[in-house]
Structure formats: structure tokens, C-alpha cells
N, C-alpha and C. Protein backbone atom coordinates (compact mmCIF):
# COMPACT_ATOMS: atom_id res chain seq x y z
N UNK A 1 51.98 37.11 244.81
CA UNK A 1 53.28 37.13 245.45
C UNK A 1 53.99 38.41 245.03
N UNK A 2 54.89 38.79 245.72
CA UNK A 2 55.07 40.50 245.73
C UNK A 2 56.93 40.41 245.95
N UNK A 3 57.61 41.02 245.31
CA UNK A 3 59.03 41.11 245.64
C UNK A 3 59.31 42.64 245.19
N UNK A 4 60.33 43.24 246.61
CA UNK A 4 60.45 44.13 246.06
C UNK A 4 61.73 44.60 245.17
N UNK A 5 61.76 45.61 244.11
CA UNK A 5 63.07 45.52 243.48
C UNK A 5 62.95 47.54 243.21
N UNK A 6 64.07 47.53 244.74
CA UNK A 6 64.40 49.12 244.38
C UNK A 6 63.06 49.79 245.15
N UNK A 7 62.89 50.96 244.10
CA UNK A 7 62.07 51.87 244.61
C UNK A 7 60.58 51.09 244.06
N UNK A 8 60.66 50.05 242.92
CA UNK A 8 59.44 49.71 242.54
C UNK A 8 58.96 48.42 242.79
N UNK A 9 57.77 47.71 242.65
CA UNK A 9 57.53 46.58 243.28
C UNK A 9 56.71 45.72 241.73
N UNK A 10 57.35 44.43 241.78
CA UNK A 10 57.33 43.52 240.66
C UNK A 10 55.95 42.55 241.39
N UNK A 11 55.29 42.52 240.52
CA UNK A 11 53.71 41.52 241.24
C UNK A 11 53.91 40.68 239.97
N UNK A 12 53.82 39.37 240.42
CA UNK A 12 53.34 37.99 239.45
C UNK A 12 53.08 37.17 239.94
N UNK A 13 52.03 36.93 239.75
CA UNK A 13 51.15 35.56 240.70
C UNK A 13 52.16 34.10 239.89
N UNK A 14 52.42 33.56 241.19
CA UNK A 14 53.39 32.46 240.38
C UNK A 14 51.95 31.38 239.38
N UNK A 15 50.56 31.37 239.55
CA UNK A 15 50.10 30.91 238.67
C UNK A 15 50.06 31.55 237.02
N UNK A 16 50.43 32.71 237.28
CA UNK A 16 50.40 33.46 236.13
C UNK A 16 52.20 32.45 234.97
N UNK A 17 52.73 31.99 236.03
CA UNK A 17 54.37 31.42 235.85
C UNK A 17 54.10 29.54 235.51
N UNK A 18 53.39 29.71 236.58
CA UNK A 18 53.16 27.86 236.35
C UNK A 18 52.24 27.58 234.80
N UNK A 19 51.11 28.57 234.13
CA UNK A 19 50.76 28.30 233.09
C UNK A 19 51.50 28.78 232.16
N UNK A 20 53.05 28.97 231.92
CA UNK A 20 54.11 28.82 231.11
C UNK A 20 54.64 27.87 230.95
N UNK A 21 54.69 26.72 232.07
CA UNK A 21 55.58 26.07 231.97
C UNK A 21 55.02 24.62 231.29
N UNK A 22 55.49 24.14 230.22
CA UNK A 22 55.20 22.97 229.36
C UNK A 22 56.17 22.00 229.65
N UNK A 23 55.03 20.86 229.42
CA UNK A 23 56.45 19.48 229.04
C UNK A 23 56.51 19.27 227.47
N UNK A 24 57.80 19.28 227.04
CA UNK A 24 58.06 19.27 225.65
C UNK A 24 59.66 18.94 225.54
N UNK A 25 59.92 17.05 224.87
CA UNK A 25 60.51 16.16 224.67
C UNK A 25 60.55 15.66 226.37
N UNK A 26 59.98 15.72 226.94
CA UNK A 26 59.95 14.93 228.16
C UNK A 26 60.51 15.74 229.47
N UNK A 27 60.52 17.07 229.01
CA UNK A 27 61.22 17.86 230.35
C UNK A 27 60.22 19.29 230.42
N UNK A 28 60.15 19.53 231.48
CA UNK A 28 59.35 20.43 232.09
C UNK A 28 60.13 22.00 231.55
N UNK A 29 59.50 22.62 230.59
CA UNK A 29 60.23 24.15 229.90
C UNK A 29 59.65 25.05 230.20
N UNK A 30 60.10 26.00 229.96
CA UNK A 30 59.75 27.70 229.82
C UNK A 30 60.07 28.17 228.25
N UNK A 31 59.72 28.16 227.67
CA UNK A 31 59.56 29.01 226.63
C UNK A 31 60.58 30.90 226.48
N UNK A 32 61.45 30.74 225.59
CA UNK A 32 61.90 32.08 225.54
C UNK A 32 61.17 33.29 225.54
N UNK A 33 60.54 33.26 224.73
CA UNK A 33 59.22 34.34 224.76
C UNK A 33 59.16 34.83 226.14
N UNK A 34 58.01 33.90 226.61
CA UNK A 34 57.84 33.82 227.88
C UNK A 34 58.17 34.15 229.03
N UNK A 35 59.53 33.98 228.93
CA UNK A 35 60.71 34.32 230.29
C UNK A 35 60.91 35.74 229.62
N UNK A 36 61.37 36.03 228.70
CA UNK A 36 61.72 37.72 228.02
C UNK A 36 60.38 38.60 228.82
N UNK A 37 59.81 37.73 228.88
CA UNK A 37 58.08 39.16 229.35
C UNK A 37 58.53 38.99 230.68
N UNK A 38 58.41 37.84 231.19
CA UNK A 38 59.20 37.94 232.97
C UNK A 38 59.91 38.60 233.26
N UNK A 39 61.21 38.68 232.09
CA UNK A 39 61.98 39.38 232.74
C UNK A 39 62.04 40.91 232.41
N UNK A 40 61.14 40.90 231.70
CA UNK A 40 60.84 42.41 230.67
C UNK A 40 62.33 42.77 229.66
N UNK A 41 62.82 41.61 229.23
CA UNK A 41 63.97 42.29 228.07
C UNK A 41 62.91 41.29 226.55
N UNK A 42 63.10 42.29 225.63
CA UNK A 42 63.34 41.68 224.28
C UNK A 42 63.33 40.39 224.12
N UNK A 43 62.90 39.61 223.62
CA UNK A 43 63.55 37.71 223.52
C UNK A 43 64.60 37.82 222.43
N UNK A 44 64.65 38.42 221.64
CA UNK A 44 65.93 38.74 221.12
C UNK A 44 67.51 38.67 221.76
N UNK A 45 66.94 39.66 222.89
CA UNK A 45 68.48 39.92 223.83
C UNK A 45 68.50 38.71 224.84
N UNK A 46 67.36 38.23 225.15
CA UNK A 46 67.32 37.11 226.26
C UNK A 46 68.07 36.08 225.34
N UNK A 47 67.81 35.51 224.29
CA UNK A 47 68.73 34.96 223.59
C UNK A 47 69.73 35.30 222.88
N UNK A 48 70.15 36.25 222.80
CA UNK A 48 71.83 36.86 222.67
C UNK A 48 72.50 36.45 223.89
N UNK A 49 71.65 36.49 224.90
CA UNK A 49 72.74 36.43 226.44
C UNK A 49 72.72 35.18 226.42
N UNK A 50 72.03 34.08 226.11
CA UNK A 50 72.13 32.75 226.38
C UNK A 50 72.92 32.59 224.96
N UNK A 51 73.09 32.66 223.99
CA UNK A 51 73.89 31.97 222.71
C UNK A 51 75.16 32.63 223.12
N UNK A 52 75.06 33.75 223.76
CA UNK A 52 76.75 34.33 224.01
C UNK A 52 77.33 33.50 224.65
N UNK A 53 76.87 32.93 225.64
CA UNK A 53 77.01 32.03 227.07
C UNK A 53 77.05 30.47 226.56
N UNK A 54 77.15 30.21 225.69
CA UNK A 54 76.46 28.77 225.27
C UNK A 54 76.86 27.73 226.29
N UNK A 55 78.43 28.00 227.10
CA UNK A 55 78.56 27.20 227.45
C UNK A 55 78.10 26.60 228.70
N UNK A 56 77.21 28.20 229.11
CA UNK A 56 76.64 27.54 230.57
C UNK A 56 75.28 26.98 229.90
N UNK A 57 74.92 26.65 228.89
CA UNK A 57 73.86 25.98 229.26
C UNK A 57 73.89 24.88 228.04
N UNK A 58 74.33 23.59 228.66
CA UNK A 58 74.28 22.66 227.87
C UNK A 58 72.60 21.81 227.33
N UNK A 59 72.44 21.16 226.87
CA UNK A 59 71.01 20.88 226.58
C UNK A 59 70.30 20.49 227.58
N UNK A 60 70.35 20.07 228.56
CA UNK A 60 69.76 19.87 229.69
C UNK A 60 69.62 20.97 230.32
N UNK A 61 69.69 21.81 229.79
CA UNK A 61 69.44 23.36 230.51
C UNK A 61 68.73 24.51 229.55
N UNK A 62 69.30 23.87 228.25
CA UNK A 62 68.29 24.77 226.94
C UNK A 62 68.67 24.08 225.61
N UNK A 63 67.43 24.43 225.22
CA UNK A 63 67.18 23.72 223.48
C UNK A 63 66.32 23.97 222.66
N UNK A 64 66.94 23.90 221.57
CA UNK A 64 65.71 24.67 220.64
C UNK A 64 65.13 24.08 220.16
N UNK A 65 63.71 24.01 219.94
CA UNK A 65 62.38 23.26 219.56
C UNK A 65 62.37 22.87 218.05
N UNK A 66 62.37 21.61 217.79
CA UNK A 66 61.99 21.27 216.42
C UNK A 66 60.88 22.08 215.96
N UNK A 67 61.08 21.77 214.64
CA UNK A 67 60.34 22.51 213.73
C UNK A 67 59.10 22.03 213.53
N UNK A 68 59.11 20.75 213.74
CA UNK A 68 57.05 20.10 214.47
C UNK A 68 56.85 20.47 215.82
N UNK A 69 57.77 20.92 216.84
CA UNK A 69 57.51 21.22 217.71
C UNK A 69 56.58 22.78 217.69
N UNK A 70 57.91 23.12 217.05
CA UNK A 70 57.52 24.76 216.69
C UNK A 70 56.31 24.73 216.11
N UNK A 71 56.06 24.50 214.79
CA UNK A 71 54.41 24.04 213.77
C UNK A 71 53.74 23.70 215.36
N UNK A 72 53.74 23.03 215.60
CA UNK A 72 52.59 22.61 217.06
C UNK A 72 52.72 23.72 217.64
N UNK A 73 53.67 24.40 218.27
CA UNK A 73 53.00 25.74 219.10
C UNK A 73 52.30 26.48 218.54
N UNK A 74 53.11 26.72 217.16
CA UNK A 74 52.74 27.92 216.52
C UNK A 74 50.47 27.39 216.36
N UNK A 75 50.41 27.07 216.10
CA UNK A 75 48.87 26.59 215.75
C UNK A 75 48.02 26.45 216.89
N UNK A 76 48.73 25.94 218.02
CA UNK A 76 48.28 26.27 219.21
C UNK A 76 47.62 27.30 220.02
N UNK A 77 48.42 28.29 219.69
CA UNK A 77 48.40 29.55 220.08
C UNK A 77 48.22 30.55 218.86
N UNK A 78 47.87 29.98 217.96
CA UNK A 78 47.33 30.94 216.50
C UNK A 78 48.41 32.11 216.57
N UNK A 79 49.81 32.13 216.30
CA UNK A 79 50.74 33.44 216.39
C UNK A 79 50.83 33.02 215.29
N UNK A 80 51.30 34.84 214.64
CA UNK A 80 51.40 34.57 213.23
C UNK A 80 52.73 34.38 213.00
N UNK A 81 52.46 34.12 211.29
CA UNK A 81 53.59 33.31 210.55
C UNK A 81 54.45 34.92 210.00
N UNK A 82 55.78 33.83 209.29
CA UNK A 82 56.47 35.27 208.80
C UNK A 82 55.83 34.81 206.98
N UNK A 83 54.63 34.15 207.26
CA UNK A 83 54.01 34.28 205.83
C UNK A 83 52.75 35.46 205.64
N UNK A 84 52.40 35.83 206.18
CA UNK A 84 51.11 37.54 206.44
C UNK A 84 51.60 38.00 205.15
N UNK A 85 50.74 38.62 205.22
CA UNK A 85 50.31 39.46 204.25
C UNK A 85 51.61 40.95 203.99
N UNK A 86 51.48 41.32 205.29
CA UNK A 86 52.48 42.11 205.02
C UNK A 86 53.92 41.88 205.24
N UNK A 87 54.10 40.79 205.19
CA UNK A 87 55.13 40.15 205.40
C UNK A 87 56.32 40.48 206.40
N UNK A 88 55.32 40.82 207.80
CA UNK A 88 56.28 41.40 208.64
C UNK A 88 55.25 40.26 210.17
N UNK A 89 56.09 40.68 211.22
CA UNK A 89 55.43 40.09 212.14
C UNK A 89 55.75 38.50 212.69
N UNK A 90 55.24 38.16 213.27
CA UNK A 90 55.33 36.50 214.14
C UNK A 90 56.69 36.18 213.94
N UNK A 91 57.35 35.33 214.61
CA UNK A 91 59.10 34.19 214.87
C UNK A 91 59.14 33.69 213.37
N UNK A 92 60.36 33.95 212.89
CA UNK A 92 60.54 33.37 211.56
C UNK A 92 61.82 32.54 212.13
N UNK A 93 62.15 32.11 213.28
CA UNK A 93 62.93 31.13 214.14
C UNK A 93 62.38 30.24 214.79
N UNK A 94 62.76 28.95 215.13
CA UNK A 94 62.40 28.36 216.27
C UNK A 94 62.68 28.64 217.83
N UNK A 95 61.81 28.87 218.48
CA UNK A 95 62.42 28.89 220.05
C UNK A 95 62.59 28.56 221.05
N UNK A 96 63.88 28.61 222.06
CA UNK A 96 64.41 27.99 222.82
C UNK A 96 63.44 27.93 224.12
N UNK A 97 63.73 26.46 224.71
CA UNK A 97 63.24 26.55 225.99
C UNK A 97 64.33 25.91 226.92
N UNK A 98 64.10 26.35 227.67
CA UNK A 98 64.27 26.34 228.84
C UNK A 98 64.15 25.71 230.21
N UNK A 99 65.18 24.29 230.87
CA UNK A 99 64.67 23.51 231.87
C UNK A 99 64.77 24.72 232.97
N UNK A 100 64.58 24.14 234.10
CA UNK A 100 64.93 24.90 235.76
C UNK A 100 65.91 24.85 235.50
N UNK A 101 67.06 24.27 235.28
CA UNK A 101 68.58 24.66 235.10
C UNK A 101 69.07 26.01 234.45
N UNK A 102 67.98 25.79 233.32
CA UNK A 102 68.48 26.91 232.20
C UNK A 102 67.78 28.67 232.99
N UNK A 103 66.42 28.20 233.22
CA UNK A 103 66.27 29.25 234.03
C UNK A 103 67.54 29.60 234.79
N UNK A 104 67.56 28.79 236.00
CA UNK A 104 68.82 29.57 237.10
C UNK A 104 69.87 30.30 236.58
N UNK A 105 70.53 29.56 235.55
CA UNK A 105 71.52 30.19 235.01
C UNK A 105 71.41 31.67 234.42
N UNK A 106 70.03 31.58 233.57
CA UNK A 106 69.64 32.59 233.01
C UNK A 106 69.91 34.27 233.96
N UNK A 107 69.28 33.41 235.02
CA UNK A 107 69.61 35.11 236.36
C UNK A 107 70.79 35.30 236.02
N UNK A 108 72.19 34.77 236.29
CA UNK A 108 73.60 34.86 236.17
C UNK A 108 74.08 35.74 235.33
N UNK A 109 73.08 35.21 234.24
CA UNK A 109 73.85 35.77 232.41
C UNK A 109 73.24 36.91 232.24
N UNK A 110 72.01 37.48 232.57
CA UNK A 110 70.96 38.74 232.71
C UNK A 110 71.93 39.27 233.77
N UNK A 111 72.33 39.20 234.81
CA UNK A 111 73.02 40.26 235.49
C UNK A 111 72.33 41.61 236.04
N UNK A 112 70.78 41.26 236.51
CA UNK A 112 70.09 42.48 236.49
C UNK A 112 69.41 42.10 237.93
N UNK A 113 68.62 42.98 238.73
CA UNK A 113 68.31 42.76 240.40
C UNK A 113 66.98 41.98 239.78
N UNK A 114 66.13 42.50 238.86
CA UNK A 114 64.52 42.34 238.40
C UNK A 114 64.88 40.31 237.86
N UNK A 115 66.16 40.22 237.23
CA UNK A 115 66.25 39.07 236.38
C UNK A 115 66.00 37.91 237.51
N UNK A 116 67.20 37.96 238.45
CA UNK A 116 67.29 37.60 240.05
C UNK A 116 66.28 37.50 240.67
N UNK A 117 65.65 38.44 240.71
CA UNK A 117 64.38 37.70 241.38
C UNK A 117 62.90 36.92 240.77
N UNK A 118 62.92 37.43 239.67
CA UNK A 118 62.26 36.85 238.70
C UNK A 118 62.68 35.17 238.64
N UNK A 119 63.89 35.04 238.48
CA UNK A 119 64.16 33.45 238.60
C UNK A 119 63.69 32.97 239.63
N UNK A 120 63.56 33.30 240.78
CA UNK A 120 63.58 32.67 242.18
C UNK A 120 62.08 32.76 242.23
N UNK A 121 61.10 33.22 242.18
CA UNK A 121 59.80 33.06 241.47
C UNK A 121 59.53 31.64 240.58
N UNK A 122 60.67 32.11 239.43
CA UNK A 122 60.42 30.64 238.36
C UNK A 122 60.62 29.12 239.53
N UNK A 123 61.43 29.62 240.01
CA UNK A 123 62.06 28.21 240.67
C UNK A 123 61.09 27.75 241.48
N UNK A 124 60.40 28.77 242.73
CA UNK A 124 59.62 28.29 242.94
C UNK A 124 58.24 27.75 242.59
N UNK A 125 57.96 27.97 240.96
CA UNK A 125 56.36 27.86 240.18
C UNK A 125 57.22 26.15 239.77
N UNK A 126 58.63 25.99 239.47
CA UNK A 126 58.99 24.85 239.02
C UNK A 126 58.88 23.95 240.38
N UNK A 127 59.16 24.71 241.65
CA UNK A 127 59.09 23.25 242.73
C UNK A 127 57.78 23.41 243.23
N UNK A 128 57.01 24.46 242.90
CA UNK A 128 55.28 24.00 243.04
C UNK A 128 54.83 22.90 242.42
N UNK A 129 55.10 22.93 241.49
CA UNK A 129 54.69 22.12 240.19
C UNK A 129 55.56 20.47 240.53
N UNK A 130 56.20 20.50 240.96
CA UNK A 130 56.69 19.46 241.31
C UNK A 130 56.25 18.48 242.55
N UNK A 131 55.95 19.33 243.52
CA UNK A 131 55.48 18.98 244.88
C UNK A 131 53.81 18.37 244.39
N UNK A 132 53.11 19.20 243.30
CA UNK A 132 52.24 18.94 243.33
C UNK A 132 52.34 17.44 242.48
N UNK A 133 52.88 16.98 241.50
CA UNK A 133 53.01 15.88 241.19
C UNK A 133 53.26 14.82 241.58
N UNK A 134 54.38 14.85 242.21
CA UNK A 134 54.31 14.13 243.60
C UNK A 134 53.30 13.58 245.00
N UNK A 135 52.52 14.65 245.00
CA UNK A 135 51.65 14.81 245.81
C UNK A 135 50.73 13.92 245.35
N UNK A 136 50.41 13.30 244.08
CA UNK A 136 49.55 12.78 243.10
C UNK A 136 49.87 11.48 242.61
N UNK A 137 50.80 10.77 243.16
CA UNK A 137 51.52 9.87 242.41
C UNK A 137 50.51 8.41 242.53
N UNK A 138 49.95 8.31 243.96
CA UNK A 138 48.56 7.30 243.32
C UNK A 138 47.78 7.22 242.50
N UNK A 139 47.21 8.54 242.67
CA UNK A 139 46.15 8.89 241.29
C UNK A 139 47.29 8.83 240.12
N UNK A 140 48.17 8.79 239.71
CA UNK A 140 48.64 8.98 238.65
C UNK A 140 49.08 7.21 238.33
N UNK A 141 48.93 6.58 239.07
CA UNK A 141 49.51 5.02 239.24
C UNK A 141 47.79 4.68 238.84
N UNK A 142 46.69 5.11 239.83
CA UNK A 142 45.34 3.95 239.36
C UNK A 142 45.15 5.02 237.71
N UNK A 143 45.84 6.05 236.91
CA UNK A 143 45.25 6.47 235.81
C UNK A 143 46.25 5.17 234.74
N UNK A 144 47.27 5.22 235.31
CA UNK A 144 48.33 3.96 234.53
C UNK A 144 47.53 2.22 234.72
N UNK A 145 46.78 2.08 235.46
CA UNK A 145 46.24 1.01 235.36
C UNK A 145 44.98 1.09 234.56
N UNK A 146 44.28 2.24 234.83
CA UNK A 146 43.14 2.15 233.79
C UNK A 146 43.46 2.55 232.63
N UNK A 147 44.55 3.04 231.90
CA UNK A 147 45.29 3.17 230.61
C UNK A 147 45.06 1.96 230.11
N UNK A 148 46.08 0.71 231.30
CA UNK A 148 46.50 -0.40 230.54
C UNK A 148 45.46 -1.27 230.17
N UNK A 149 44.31 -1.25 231.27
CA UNK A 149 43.20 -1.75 230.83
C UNK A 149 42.25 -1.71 229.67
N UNK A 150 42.30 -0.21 229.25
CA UNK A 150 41.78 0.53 228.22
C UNK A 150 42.79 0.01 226.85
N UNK A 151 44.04 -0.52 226.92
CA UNK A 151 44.89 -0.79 226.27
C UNK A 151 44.40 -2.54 225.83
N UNK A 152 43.96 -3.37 227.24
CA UNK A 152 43.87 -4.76 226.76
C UNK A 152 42.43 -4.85 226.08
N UNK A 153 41.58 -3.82 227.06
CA UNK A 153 40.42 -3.94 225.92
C UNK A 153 40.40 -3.55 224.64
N UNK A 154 41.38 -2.65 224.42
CA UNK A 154 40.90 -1.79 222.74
C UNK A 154 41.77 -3.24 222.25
N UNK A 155 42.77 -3.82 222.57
CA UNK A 155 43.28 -4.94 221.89
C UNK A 155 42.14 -6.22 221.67
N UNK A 156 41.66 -6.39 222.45
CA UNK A 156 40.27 -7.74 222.00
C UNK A 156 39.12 -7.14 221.46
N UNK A 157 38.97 -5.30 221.26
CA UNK A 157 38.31 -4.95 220.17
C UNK A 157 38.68 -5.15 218.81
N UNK A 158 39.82 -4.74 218.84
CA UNK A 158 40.68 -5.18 217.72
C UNK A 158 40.54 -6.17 216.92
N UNK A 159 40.52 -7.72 217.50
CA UNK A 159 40.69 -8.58 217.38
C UNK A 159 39.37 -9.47 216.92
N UNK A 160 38.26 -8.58 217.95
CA UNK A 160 36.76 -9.07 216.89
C UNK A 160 36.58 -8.17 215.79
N UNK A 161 36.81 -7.07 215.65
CA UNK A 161 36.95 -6.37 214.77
C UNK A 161 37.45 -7.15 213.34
N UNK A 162 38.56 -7.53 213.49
CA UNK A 162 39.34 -8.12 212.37
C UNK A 162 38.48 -9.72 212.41
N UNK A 163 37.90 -10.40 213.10
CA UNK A 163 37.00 -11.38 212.37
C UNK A 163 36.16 -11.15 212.02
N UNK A 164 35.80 -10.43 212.20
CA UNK A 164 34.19 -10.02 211.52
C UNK A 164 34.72 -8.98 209.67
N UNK A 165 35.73 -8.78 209.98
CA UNK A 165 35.67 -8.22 208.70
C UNK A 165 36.46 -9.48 207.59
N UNK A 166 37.15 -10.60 208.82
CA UNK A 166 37.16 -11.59 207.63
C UNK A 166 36.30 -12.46 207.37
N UNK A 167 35.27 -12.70 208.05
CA UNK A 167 33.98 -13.18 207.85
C UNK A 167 33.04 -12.12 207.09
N UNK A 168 33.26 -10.60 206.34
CA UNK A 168 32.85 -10.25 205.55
C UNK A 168 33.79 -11.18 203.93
N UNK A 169 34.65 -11.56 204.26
CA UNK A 169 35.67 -11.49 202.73
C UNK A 169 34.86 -13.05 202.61
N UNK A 170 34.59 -14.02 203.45
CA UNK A 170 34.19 -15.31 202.82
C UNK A 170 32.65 -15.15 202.06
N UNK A 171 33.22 -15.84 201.20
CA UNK A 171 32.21 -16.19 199.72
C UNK A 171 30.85 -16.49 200.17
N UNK A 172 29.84 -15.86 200.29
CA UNK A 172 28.66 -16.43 201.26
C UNK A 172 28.26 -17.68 200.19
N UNK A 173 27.21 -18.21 201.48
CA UNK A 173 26.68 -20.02 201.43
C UNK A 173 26.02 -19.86 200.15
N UNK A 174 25.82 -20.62 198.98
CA UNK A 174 25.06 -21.03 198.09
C UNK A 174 23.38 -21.77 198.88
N UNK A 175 22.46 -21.26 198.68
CA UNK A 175 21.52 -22.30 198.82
C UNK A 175 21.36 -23.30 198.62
N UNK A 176 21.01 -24.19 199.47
CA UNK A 176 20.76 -25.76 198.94
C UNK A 176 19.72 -25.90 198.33
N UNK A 177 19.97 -27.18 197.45
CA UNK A 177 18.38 -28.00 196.94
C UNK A 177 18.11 -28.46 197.86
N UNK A 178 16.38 -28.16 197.52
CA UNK A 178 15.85 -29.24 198.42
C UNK A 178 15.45 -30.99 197.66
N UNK A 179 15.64 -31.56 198.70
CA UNK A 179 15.28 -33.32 198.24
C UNK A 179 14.23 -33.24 198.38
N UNK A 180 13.38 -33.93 197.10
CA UNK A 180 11.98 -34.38 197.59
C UNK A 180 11.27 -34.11 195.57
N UNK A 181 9.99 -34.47 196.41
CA UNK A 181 9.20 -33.61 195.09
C UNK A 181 8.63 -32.41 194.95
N UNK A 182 8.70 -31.92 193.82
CA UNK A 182 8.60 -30.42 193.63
C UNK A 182 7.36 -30.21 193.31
N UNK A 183 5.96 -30.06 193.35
CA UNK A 183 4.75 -29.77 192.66
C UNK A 183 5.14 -28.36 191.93
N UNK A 184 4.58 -28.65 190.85
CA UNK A 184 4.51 -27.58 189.92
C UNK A 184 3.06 -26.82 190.10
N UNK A 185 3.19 -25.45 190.32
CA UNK A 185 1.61 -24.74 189.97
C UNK A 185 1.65 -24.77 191.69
């Protein structure tokens, strides 16, 4: 997909956009990083313009990633720590993401022609991504039934599981005598 901006022309395949976008605490994000390379500023300044702004973007529009969140990316994607060797390098912060809200806004607060259209890109990799889920919602209904199934069986695995290991704890049978006569030799 091709937009032009000015004398020069911006190319980003919106799949190059849709494998940014994560679900993380239950909402579909963009990653600061991420959007800073989109939009080609710093993530530094991309988040100066959004903390300046705080008030256009309430949490439903941006939030910053716990610190297991963060530990989980970070390992994910093997980026380094601000523990190296030379003790320089990788986020010694957690970072913000970003719903479709926070995107849109983001164009506003950037104030730039490249930022602007760059969003409208995002927006559309966010209502790709949407259409396509939608598009899926049976298959995503018979994967919720074979979940639950997978759910009642691992439960009556469970359940022989745990007799058989309390039928390990009972005291095994003593042998009986036998009645009768015994020949010796």
C-alpha cells in the first residue's frame, strides 16, 4: 500500500502493521516502539507528545505495561536489558501501548503530514484485523466447544488420576492362610 507524502512516497505493507499489533490485558495494542518506527520519530519524543497530552489519552487509549508484562516481552523478543555488560543499551522503562483510540489521537498530538497518514494505515491494519475476526466467529465458537470438551475430559482424567493414586496409599492385602494340611518335604 503506497501513500503519498510531499515530494516523497511512504510504502508499508499494512501486514508489515498488523504483525505489531498484540492483545495485551484484553485489548488489541501497538506498542510504542513500534509506532515511533512508523512514524519515524524517536520513542522517546513519541512519548513526550503523549505524556505532554495525558489528557487526551485516558487508559482506554494508552497504558503502560506491567512489569511481567514487560519481563514477557522483553524475553520474547530477546532485547537487551539495561543489565549488559556495558551497561548501556535496551528500555530501562516499561512501554506504553497503545489501543486504536490512542493511535488516532496520536496523529493529532504528532502534528506532522507522515504521522497522519501513517495513522490511517494503522486504522485500517486495526479494522482488517477486525473484519477478519469477525469473519471467523464460527470457527472461533466450534474452537470454544472443543476447549470445553477438552476441559470435561481433562476433569474425569483428573479424577481417575486421583483414585488410582489413592489406591496407591492403601496398605496392600496380607496373604491368607491356607486351610487344610500342610505336608512337610
Amino acid at each position: 500500500m503506497i501513500k503519498k507524502l510531499g515530494a516523497t512516497e511512504l510504502i508499508v505493507p499494512i501486514e508489515r502493521i498488523e504483525n505489531r499489533i498484540f492483545l495485551i490485558q484484553g485489548q488489541k495494542v501497538m506498542l510504542d516502539m513500534d509506532l515511533a518506527e512508523l512514524y519515524q520519530v524517536p520513542t522517546k519524543r513519541l512519548n513526550e507528545a503523549a505524556t505532554r497530552n495525558r489528557s487526551r489519552f485516558p487508559p482506554d487509549f494508552m497504558f503502560q505495561l506491567t512489569q511481567e508484562e514487560f519481563d514477557d516481552l522483553r524475553s520474547q523478543f530477546a532485547t537487551s536489558s539495561s543489565g549488559s555488560t556495558s551497561g548501556y543499551g535496551g528500555r530501562r522503562y516499561r512501554p506504553f501501548a497503545f489501543t486504536e483510540f490512542g493511535v488516532a489521537m496520536l496523529s493529532a498530538v504528532l502534528k506532522s503530514e507522515k504521522a497522519v497518514q501513517m495513522s490511517i494505515l494503522i486504522m485500517r491494519a486495526f479494522v482488517k484485523l477486525r473484519e477478519l475476526i469477525s469473519g471467523h466467529k464460527d470457527l472461533a465458537a466450534r474452537i470454544e466447544k472443543l476447549e470445553a470438551n477438552q476441559d470435561q475430559h481433562a476433569s474425569v482424567i483428573n479424577i481417575l488420576a486421583e483414585e488410582i493414586d489413592n489406591l496407591k496409599l492403601l496398605p496392600p492385602e496380607l496373604p491368607k492362610n491356607r486351610i487344610g494340611f500342610r505336608a512337610e518335604g
